[in-house]
Protein backbone atom coordinates (compact mmCIF):
# COMPACT_ATOMS: atom_id res chain seq x y z
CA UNK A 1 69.28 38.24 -136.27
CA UNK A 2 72.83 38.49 -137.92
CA UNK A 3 71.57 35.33 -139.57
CA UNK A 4 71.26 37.90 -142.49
CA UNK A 5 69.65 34.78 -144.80
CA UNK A 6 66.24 34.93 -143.07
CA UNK A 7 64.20 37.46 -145.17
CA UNK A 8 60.91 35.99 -144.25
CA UNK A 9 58.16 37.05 -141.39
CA UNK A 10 55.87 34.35 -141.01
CA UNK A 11 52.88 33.83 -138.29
CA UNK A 12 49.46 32.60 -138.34
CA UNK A 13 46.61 33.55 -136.23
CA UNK A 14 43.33 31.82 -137.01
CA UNK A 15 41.94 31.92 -140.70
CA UNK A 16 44.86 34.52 -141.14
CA UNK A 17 48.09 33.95 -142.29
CA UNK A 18 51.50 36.50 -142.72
CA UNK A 19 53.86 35.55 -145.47
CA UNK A 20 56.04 38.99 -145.20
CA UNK A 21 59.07 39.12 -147.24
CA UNK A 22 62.08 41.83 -145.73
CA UNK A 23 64.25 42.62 -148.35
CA UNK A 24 66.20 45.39 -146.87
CA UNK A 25 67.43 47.37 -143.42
CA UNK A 26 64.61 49.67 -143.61
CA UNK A 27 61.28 48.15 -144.85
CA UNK A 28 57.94 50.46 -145.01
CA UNK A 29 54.50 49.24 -145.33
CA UNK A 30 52.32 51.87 -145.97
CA UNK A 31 48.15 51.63 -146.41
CA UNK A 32 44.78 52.78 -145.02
CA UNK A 33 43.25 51.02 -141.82
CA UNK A 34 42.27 48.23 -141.88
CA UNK A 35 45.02 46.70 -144.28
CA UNK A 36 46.47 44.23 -141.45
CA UNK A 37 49.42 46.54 -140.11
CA UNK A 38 48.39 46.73 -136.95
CA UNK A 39 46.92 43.58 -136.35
CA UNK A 40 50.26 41.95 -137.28
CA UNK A 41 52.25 44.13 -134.79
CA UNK A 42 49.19 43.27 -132.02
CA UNK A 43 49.93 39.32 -132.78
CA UNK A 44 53.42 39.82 -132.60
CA UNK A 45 53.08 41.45 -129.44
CA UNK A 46 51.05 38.93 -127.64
CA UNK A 47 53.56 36.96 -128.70
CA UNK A 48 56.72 38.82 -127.38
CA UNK A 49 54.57 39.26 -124.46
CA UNK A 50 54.44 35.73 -123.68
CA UNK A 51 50.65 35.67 -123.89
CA UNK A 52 49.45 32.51 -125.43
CA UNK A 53 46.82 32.93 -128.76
CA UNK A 54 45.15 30.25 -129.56
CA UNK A 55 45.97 29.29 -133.17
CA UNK A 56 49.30 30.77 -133.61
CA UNK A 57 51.54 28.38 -135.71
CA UNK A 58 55.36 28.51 -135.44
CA UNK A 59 57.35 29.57 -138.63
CA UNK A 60 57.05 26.94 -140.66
CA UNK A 61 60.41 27.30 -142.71
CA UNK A 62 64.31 27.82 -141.94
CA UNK A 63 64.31 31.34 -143.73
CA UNK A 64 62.04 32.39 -141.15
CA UNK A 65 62.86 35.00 -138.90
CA UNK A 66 62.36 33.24 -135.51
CA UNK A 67 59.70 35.49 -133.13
CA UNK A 68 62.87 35.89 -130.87
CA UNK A 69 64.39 37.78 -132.70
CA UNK A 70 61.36 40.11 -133.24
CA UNK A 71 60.95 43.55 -131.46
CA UNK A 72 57.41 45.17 -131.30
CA UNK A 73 58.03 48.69 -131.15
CA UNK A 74 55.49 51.39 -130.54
CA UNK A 75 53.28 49.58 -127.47
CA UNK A 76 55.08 52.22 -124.99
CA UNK A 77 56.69 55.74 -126.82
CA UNK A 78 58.58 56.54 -124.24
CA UNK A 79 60.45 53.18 -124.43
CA UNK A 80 61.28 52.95 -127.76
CA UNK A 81 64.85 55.06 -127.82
CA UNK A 82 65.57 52.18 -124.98
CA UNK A 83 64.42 49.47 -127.29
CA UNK A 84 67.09 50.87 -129.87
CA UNK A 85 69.57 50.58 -127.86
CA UNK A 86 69.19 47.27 -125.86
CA UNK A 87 68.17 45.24 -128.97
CA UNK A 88 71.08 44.49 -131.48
CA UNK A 89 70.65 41.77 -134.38
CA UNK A 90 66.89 42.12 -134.05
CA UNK A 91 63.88 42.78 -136.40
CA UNK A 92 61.65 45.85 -135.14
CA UNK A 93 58.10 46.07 -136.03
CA UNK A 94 57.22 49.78 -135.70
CA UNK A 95 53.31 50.20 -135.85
CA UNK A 96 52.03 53.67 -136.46
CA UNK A 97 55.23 55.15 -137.46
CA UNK A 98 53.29 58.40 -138.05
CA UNK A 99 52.73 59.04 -134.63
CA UNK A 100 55.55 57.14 -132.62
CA UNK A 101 58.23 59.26 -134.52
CA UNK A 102 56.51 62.58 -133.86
CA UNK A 103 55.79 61.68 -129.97
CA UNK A 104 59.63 60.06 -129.37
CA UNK A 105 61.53 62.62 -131.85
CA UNK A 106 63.04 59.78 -133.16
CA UNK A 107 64.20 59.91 -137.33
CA UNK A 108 63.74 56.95 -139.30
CA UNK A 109 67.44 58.29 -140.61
CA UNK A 110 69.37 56.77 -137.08
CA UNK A 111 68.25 53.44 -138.03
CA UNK A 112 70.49 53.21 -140.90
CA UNK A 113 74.10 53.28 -138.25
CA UNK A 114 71.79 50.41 -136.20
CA UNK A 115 72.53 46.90 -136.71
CA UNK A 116 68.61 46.15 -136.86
CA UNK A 117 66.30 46.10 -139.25
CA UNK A 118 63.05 47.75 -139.38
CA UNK A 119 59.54 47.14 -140.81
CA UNK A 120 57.96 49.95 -140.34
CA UNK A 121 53.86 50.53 -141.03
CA UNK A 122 52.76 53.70 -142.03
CA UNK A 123 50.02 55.43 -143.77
CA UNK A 124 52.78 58.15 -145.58
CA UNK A 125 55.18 55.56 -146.90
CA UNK A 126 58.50 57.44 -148.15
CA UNK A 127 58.58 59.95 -145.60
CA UNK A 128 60.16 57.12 -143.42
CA UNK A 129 63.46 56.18 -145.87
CA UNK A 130 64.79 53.41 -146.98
CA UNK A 131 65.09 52.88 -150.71
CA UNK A 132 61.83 52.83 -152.61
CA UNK A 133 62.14 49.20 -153.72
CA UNK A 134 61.51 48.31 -150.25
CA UNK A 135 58.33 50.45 -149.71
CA UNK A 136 54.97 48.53 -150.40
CA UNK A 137 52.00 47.65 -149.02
CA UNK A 138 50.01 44.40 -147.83
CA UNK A 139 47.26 42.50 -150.33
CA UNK A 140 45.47 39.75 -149.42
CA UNK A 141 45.97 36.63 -151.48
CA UNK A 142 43.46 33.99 -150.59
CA UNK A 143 43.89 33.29 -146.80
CA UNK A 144 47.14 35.15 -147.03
CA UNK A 145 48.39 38.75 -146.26
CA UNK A 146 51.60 39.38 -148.17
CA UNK A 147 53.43 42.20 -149.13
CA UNK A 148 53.94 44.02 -152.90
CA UNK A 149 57.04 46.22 -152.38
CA UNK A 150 57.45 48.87 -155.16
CA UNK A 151 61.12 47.69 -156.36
CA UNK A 152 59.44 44.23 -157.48
């Protein structure tokens, strides 16, 4: 992903579409159930998983970051501190942050030497770094889930 100019996370699954701007290394997403975290990393998944959704649109744009590229962290703790290390250039979706840091002992705080990028979901927002501009949470805009990151 050293293609540094693609900010953008797009996919669409159904009536449901992700329009997920990444404006820095470490990106948190933080929110109650039910806000669409998880459901974007389970999409994702399928997708990094080769299974094939019904209704799942390729990125539409060349700021995209291409689903290649993407990295679904969480699925497997114990696998995680392998997917560091064998991914480089990558985007890393890390659903649940809460618990898959306190089951893998892993600190936000190592990503920042990594040559990844993170967005990470999370129901305690700062506690996971980055700078605050790049903590926000997902709203629904129509058809739409985007995310409002407290820097603007």
């Amino acid at each position: 992903m050293e293609r540094g100019i693609r900010k953008r996370l797009y996919c669409r699954y159904g009536p449901i579409k992700y329009d997920i701007k990444i404006p820095g290394k470490i990106n948190v997403i933080s929110g109650d159930s039910s806000t669409g975290k998880s459901y974007l990393a389970y999409i994702l998944s399928q997708i990094q998983d080769n299974i094939a959704l019904n209704g799942i649109s390729e990125q539409l744009a060349d700021d995209c970051i291409p689903y290649e590229d993407i990295v679904v962290a969480g699925k497997d703790p114990k696998k995680f501190s392998d997917q560091l290390k064998e991914n480089h250039d990558k985007l890393f979706i890390v659903d649940n942050a809460d618990a898959m840091f306190a089951l893998t002992g892993i600190d936000s705080r190592q990503f920042t030497d990594s040559d990844n990028r993170f967005l990470i979901f999370s129901r305690q927002g700062l506690r996971f770094g980055g700078c605050m501009k790049d903590v926000g949470q997902f709203y629904q805009n129509g058809d739409t889930i985007q995310a409002v990151y407290l820097g603007g």
